[in-house]
Each structure stands twice: as structure tokens, then as C-alpha cells.
Protein backbone atom coordinates (compact mmCIF):
# COMPACT_ATOMS: atom_id res chain seq x y z
CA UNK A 1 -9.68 12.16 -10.49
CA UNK A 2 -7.60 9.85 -13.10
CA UNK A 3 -5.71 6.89 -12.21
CA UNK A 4 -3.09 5.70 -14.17
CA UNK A 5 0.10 3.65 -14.16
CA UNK A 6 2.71 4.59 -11.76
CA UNK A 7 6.26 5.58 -14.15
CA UNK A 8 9.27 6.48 -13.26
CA UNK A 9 8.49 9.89 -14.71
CA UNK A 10 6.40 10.26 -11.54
CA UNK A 11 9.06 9.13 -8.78
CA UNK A 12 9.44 12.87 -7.60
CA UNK A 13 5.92 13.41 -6.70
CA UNK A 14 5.68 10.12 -5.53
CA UNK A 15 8.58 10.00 -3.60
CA UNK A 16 7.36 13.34 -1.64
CA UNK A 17 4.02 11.78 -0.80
CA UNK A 18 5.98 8.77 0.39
CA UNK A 19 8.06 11.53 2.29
CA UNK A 20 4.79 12.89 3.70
CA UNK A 21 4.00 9.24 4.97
CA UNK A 22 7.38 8.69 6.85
CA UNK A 23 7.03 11.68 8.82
CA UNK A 24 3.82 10.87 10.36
CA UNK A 25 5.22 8.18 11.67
CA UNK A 26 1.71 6.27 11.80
CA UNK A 27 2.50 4.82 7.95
CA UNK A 28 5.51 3.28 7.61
CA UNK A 29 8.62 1.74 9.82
CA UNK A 30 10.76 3.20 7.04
CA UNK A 31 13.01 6.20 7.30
CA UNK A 32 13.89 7.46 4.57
CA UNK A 33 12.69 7.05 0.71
CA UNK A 34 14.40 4.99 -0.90
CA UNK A 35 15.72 5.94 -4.73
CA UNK A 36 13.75 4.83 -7.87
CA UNK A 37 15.73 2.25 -8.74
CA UNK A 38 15.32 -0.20 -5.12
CA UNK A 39 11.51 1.18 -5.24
CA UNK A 40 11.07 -0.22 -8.73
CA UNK A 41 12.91 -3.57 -7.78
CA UNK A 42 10.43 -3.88 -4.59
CA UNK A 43 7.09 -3.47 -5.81
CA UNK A 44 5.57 -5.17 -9.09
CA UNK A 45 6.07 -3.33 -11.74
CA UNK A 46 2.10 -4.26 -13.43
CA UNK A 47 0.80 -3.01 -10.30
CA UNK A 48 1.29 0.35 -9.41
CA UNK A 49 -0.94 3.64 -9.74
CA UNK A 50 -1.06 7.04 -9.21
CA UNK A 51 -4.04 9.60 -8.63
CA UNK A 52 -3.81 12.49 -10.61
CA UNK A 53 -6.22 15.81 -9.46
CA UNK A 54 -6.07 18.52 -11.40
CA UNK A 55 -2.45 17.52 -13.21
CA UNK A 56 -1.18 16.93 -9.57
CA UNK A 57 0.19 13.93 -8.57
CA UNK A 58 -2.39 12.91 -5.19
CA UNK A 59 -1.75 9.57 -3.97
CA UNK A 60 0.20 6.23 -5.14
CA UNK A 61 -0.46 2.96 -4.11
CA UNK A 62 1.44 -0.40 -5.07
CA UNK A 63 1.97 -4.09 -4.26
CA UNK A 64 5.37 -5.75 -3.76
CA UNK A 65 5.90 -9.90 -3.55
CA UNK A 66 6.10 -10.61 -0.04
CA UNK A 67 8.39 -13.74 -0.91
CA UNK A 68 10.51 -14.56 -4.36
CA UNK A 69 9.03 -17.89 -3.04
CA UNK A 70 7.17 -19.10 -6.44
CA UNK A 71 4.27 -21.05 -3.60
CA UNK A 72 3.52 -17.37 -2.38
CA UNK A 73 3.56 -15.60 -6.24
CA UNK A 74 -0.13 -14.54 -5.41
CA UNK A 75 0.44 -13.56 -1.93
CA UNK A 76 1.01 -9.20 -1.68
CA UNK A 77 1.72 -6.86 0.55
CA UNK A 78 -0.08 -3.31 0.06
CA UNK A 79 0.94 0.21 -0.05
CA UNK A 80 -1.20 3.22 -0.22
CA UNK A 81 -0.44 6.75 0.57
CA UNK A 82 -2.23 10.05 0.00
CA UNK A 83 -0.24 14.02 -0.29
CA UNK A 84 -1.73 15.17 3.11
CA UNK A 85 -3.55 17.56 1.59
CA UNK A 86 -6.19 15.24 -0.07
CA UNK A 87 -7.21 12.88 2.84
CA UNK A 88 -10.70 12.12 3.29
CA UNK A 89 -11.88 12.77 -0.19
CA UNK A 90 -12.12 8.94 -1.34
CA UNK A 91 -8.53 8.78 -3.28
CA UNK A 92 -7.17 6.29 -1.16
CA UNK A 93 -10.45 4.19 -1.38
CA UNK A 94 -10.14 4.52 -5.06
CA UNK A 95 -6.69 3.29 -5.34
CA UNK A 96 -7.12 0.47 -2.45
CA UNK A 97 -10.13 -0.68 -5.64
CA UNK A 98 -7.99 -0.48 -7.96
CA UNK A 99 -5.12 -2.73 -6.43
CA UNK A 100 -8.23 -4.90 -5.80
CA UNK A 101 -9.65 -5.20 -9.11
CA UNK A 102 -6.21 -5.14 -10.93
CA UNK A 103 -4.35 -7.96 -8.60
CA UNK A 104 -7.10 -10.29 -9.60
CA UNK A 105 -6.60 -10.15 -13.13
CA UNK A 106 -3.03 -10.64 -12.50
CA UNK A 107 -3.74 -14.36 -10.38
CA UNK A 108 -2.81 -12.46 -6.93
CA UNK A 109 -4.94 -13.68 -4.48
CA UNK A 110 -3.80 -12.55 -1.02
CA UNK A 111 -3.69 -8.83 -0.38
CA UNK A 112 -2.26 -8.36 3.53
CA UNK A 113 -1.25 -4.79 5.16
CA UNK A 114 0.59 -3.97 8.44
CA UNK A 115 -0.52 -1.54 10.01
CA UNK A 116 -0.30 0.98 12.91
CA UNK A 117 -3.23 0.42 15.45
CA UNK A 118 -3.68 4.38 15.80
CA UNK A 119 -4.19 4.17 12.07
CA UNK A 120 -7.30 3.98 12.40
CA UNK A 121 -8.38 5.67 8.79
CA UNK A 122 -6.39 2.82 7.38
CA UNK A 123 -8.07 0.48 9.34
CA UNK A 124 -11.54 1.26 8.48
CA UNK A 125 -10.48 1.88 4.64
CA UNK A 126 -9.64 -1.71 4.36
CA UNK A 127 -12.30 -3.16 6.32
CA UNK A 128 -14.60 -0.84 4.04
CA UNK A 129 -12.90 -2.82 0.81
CA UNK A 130 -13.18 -6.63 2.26
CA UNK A 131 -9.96 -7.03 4.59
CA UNK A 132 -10.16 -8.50 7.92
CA UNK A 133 -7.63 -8.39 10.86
CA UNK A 134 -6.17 -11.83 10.82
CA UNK A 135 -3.65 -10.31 13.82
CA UNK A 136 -1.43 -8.45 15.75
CA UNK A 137 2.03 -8.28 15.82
CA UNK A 138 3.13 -6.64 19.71
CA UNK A 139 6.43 -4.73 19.68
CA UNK A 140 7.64 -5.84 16.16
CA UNK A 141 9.82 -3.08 15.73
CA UNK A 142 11.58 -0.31 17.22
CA UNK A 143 11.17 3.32 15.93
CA UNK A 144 12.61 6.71 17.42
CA UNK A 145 13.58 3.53 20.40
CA UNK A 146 10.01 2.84 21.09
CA UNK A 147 8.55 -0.38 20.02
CA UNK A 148 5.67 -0.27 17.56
CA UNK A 149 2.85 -2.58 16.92
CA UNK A 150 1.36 -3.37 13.89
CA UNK A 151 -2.80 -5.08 13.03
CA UNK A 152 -2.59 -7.52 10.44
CA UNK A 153 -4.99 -7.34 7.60
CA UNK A 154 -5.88 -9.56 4.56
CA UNK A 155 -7.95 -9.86 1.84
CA UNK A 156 -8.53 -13.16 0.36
CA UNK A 157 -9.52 -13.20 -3.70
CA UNK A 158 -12.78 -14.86 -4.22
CA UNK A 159 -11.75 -15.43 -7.87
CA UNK A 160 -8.09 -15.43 -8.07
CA UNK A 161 -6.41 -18.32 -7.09
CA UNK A 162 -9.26 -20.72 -6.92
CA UNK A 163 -9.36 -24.16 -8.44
């Protein structure tokens, strides 16, 4: 497995493993993928990867700002999905690391994910890499008219953003 940079090059593959994510309806709140151009404007562009098996396009993962606020430029929210046919083989762990070990070069030094409590391989991924639940948000949204709930992780930098 390689990991690279995520390009715009790679927004079909990407945007069909993003696809794959939706329709479980145990990743996401969103509905529909949304074109390169709003993905590109939502997530930072120095931190975004792609694995590659085998010349295939496998997983992504990606941070976007959770606030243009400049007191929460180090604060990030996560994004990590895997083509459903390569779960459970360590890709998303090895993304997840490198969104770890690349945000702290870059001074982030909050990494937080929402997630679906029947997520449970999410869960444990992130526990696995140094995240704890810091909550739980009850009925914060509605999908298909049922209200969802979502655990609140975090991972807290011990080097970036220390002084």
C-alpha cells in the first residue's frame, strides 16, 4: 500500500468511496457528494491522502477547519473512508497515522470526529490511535426522519500547539 497526496486527478475514485460511505448510512449525515470544487474549498488542501493498492484508489482521508476562526486554526475535524471492499486490512489505520503524524507538522493540534455510535469499527480505530470520547451529542440530526446520534472523539497533540 502507497499513500500519497489526495489531487484532483483522483476526485472520481474518491468521490465513489465517499459514495460508498453515504449509503451506509453509519458514516456520514451527508447525502450526496458534493463536486470537487466545494470538496476542495472544505478540507485543507496540505492535508489530504489517498491509499493506493495495486494502482487502485482504496481509501481517502482528510481534515477540514472546523472554524475560519484564526483562535481554532489548529482545531480539525477528521474524515476517513475506505472502498468497501478493503475494510479490515489496516488502510484506514494507516491513513488515521498519517493525518496524525502530518497535522502535527502543520501546528494542528486538535483532531475531533463525530461519529455514529453503531460505528463501532470507527470507534475502536480511533481509540486504537490516541482519541478519547469527550461526548455525545443525542438526536443532533435527522436522517431518512429519524434522529441520529453522534460520540464525540478527540485527539489532543502532545507536540503541536504547546508553549
Amino acid at each position: 500500500m502507497e499513500i500519497t497526496e489526495l489531487l484532483a486527478s483522483h476526485w472520481e475514485d474518491v468521490s465513489m468511496i465517499y459514495l460508498q460511505g453515504i449509503a451506509t448510512k453509519q458514516a456520514t449525515f451527508q447525502t450526496e457528494v458534493p463536486n470537487w470544487q466545494d470538496w476542495d474549498k472544505a478540507h485543507l488542501a496540505a492535508l489530504r491522502y489517498v491509499a493506493i493498492v495495486d494502482n487502485a484508489i482504496v481509501g481517502w482521508a482528510a481534515l477540514s477547519p472546523v472554524s475560519t476562526r484564526p483562535v481554532y486554526s489548529g482545531v480539525t475535524e477528521v474524515s476517513v473512508y475506505i472502498h468497501k471492499d478493503f475494510c479490515g486490512r489496516g488502510i484506514g489505520k494507516a491513513l488515521l497515522q498519517k493525518l496524525i503524524t502530518e497535522s502535527e507538522t502543520n501546528n494542528i493540534w486538535t483532531l475531533q470526529s463525530g461519529i455514529f455510535p453503531e460505528n463501532i469499527a470507527s470507534i475502536r480505530l480511533h481509540e486504537k490511535l490516541g482519541f478519547r470520547k469527550i461526548g455525545y451529542r443525542e438526536k443532533v440530526a435527522k436522517m431518512d426522519k429519524i434522529w441520529r446520534d453522534t460520540v464525540l472523539m478527540e485527539r489532543r497533540s502532545k507536540i503541536a500547539g504547546h508553549y
